[in-house]
Protein backbone atom coordinates (compact mmCIF):
# COMPACT_ATOMS: atom_id res chain seq x y z
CA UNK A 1 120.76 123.72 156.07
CA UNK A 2 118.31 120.78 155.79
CA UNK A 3 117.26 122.40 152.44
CA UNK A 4 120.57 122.45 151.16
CA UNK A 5 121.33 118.69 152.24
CA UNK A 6 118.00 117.84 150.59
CA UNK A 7 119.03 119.57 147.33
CA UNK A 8 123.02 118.08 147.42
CA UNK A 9 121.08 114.74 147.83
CA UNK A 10 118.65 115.55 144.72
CA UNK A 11 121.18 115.99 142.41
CA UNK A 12 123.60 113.11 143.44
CA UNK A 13 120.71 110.42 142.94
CA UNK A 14 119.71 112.16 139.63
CA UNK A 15 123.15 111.31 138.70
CA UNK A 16 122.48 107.47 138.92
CA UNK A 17 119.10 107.76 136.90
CA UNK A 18 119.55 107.24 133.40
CA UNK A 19 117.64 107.12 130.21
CA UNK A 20 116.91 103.43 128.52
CA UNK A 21 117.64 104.32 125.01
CA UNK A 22 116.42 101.02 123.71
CA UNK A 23 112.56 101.95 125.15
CA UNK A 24 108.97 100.83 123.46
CA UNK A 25 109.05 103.67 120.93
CA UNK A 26 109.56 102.63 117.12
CA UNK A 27 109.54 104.29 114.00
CA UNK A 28 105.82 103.31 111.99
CA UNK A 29 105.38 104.08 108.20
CA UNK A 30 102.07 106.06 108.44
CA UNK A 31 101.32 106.79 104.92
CA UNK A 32 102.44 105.74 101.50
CA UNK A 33 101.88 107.14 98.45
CA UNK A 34 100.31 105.38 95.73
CA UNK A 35 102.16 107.04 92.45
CA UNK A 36 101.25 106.70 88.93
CA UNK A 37 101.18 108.96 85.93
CA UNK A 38 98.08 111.21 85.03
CA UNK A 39 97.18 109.44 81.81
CA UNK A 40 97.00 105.75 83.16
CA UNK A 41 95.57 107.09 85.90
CA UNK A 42 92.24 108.53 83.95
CA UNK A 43 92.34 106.06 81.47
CA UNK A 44 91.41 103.64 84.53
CA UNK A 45 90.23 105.16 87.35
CA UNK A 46 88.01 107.67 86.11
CA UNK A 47 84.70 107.41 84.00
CA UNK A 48 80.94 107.88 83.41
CA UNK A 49 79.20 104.46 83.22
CA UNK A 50 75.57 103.68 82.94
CA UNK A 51 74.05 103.08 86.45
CA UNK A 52 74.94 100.46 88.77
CA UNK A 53 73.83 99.02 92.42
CA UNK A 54 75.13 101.12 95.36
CA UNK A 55 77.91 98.73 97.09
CA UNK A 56 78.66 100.87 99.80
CA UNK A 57 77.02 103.92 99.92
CA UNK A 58 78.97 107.11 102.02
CA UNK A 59 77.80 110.61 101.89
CA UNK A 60 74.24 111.81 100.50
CA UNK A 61 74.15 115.42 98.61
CA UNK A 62 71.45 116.86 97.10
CA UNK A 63 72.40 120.04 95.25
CA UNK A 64 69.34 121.46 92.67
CA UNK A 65 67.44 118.68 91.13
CA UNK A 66 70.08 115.54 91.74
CA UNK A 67 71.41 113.47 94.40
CA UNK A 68 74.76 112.25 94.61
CA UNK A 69 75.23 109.10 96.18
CA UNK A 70 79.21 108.60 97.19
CA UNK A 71 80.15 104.64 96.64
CA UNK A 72 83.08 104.57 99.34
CA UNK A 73 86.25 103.77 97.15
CA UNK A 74 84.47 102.99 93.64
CA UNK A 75 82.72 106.61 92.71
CA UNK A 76 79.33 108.48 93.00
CA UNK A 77 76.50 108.04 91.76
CA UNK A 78 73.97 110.37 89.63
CA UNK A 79 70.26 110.02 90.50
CA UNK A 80 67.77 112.53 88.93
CA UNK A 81 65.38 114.09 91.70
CA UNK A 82 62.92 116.01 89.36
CA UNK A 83 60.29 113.69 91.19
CA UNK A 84 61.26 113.23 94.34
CA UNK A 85 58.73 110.54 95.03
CA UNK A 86 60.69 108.12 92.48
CA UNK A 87 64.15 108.98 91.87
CA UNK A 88 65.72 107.41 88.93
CA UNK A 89 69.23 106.83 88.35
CA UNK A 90 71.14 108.32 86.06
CA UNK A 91 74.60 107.79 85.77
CA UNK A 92 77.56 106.41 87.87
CA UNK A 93 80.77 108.47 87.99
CA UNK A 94 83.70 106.04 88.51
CA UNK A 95 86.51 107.93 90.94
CA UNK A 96 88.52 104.71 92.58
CA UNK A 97 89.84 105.81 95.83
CA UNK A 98 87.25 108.20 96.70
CA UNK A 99 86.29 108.24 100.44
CA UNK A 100 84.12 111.87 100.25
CA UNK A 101 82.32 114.03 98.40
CA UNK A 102 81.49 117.81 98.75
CA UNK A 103 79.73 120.22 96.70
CA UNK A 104 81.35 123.96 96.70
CA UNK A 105 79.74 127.77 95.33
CA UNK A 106 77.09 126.32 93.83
């Protein structure tokens, strides 16, 4: 009996409990993309310049006789590791908006 009077009373108070509809959760625009059309885009974003300094350097790969140096958000660039006591600089590879790079099957 005290079970059932426990119950009875369990259900009439969840009757008075309510949910605040107007609570701390809002909507947040997480991502955006950034459109534009394939021939503006590699007219200006993409291109093979002479070398310049490292601004920000990411990721280090070295894959046969090079190193690739990624420049978070500007490109990567080229340095020739035939003698790996003095590496020389090669080339930079503009690629604006580049955050990583990877090297895949060889």
């Amino acid at each position: 009996m005290k079970n059932f009077v426990f119950l009875f009373c369990a259900i009439a108070l969840s009757a008075f409990v309510s949910c605040d509809d107007d609570g701390p959760y809002e909507d947040y625009l997480v991502a955006r993309p950034i459109v534009q059309d394939a021939i503006s885009f590699k007219a200006e974003a993409i291109d093979i310049t002479e070398p310049v300094a490292i601004v920000s350097s990411g990721k280090i790969y070295a894959y046969q006789d090079y190193i690739f140096v990624n420049d978070v958000n500007l490109g990567f660039h080229v340095l020739d590791n035939k003698n790996p006591s003095a590496p020389e600089s090669i080339a930079f590879i503009k690629l604006e908006g580049n955050f990583d790079i990877s090297i895949k099957d060889d």
